[in-house]
Every structure is written in C-alpha cells, then in structure tokens.
N, C-alpha and C. Protein backbone atom coordinates (compact mmCIF):
# COMPACT_ATOMS: atom_id res chain seq x y z
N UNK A 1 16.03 14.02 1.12
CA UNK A 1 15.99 12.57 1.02
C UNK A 1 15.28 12.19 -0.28
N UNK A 2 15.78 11.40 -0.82
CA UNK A 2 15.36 10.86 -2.16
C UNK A 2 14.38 9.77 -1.83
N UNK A 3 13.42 9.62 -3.02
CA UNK A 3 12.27 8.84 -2.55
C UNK A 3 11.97 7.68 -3.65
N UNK A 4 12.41 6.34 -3.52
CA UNK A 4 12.77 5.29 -4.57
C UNK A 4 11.06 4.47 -4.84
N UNK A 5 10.67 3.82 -5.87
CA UNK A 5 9.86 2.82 -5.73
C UNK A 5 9.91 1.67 -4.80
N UNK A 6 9.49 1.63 -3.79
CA UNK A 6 9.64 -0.07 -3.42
C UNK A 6 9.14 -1.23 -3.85
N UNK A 7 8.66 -0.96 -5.26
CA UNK A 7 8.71 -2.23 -6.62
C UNK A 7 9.47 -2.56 -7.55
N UNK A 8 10.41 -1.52 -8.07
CA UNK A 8 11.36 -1.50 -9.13
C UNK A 8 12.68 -0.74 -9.01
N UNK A 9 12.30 0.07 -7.57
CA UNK A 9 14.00 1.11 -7.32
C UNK A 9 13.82 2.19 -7.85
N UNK A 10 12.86 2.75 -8.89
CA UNK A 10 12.84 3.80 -9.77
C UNK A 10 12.84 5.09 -8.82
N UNK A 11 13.86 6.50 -8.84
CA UNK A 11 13.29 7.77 -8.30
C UNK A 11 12.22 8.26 -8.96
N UNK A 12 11.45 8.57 -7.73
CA UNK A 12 10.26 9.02 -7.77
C UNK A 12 10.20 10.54 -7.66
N UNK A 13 9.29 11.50 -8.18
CA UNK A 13 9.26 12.90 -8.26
C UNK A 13 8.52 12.66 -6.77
N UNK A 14 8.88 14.49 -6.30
CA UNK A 14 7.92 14.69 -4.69
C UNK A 14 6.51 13.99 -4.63
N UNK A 15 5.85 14.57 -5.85
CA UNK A 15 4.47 14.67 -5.90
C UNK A 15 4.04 13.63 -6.52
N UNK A 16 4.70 12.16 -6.66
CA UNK A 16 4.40 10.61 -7.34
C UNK A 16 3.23 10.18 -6.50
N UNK A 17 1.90 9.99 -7.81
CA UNK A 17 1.24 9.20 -7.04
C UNK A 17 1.04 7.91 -7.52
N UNK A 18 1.57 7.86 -8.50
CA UNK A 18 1.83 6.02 -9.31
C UNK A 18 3.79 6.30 -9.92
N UNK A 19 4.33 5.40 -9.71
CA UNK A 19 5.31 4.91 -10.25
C UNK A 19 5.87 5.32 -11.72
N UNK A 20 6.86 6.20 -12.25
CA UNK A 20 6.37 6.01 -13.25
C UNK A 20 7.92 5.11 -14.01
N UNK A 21 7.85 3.95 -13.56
CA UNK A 21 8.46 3.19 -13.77
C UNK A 21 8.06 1.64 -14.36
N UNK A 22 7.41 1.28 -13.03
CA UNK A 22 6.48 0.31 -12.68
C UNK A 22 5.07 0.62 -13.08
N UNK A 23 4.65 1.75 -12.44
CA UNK A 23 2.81 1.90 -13.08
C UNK A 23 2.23 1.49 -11.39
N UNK A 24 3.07 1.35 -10.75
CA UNK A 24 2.35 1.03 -9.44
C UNK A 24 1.92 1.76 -8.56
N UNK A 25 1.05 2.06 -7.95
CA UNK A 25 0.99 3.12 -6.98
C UNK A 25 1.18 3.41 -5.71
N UNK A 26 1.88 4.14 -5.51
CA UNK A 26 3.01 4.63 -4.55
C UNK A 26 2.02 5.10 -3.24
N UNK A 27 2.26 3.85 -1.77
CA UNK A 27 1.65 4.42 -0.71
C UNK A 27 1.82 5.71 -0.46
N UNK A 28 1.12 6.11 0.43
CA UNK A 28 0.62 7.38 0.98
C UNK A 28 1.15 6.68 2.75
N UNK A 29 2.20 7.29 3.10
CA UNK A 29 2.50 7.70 4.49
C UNK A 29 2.04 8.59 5.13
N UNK A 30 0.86 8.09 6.45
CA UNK A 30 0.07 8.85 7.16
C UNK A 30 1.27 8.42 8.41
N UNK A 31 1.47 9.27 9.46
CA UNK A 31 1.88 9.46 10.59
C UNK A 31 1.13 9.04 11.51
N UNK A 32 1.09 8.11 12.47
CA UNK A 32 0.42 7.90 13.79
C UNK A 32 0.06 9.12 14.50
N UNK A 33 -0.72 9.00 15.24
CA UNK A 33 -0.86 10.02 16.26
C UNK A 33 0.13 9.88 17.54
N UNK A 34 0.64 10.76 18.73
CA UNK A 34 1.49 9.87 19.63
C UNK A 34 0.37 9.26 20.18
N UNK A 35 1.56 7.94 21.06
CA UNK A 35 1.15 7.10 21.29
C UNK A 35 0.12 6.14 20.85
N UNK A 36 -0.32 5.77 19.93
CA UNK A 36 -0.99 4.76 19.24
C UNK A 36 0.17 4.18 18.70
N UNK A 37 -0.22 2.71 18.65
CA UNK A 37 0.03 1.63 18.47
C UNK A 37 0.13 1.11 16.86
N UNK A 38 1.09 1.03 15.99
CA UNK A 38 1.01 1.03 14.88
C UNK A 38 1.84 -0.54 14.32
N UNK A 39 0.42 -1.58 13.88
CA UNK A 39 1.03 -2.68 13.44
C UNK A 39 0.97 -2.58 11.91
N UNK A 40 2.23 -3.36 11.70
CA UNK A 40 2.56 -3.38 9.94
C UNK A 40 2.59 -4.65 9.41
N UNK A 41 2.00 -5.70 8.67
CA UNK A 41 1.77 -7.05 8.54
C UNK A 41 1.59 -7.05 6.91
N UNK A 42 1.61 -8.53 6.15
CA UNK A 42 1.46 -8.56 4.87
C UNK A 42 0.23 -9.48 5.35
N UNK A 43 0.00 -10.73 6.89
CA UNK A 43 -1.06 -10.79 6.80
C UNK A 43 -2.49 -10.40 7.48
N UNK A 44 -3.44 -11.03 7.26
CA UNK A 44 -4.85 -10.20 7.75
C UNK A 44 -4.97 -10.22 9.23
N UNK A 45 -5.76 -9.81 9.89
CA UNK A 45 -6.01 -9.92 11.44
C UNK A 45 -6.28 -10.89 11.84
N UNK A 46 -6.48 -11.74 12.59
CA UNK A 46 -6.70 -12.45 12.97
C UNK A 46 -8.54 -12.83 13.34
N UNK A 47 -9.23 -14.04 12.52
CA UNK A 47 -10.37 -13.80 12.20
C UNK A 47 -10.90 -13.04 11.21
N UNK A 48 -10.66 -12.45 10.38
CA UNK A 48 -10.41 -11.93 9.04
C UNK A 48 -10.90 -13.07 8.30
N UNK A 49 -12.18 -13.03 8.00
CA UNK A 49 -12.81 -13.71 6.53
C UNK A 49 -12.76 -12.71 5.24
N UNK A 50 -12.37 -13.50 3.90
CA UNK A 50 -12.77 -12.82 2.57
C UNK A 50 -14.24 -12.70 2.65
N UNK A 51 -14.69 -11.91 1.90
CA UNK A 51 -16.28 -12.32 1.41
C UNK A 51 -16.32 -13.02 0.53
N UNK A 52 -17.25 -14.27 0.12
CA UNK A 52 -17.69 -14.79 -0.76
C UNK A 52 -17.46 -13.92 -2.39
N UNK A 53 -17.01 -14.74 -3.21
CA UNK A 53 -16.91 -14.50 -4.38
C UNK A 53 -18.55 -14.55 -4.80
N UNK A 54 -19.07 -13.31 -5.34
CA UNK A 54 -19.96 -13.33 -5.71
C UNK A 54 -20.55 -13.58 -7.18
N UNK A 55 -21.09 -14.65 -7.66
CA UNK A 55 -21.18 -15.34 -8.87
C UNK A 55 -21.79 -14.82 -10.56
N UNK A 56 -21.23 -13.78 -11.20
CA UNK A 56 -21.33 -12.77 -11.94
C UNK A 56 -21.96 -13.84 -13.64
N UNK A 57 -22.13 -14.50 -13.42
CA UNK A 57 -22.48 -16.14 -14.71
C UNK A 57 -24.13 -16.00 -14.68
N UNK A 58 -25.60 -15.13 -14.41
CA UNK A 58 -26.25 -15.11 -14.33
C UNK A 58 -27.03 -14.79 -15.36
C-alpha cells in the first residue's frame, strides 16, 4: 500500500517523518488496544480551556 501526504497528495517514502513535499509532518499511527474506544475530532473536548497567552512585552 502506498502512503500519500494528507496535505498535498505527495508519495511518501516508508520511513517519512515530514513530507517532503509540503515540509509537514506526517502523523504517526498508533493502533488502539482491543476494545478501547477511539474518538477522532478536529474539535477539543468538551470543557477544554486554552491557557492564557502569556505576556512576553516585559
């Protein structure tokens, strides 16, 4: 099975750990354990605060 960027389409070598298309870096697919429960989302959990931007002007 061939293994594409999912930023730009580019084939990727086995052993890609950035893109070398894009420059992006290419997740790492870990396997669940059985049975665990595996959610996939773009957003945060629910109750999920950022931290404060901390003010670097000092």
């Amino acid at each position: 099975m061939d293994n594409f960027c999912r930023y730009c389409g580019t084939k990727l070598p086995s052993d890609a750990v950035y893109c070398p298309g894009c420059g992006k870096m290419i997740p790492i697919e870990i396997p669940a354990p059985p049975g665990a429960t595996v959610i996939i989302s773009d957003e945060p959990p629910e109750g999920f605060m950022m931290p404060p931007e901390k003010d670097l002007k000092k």
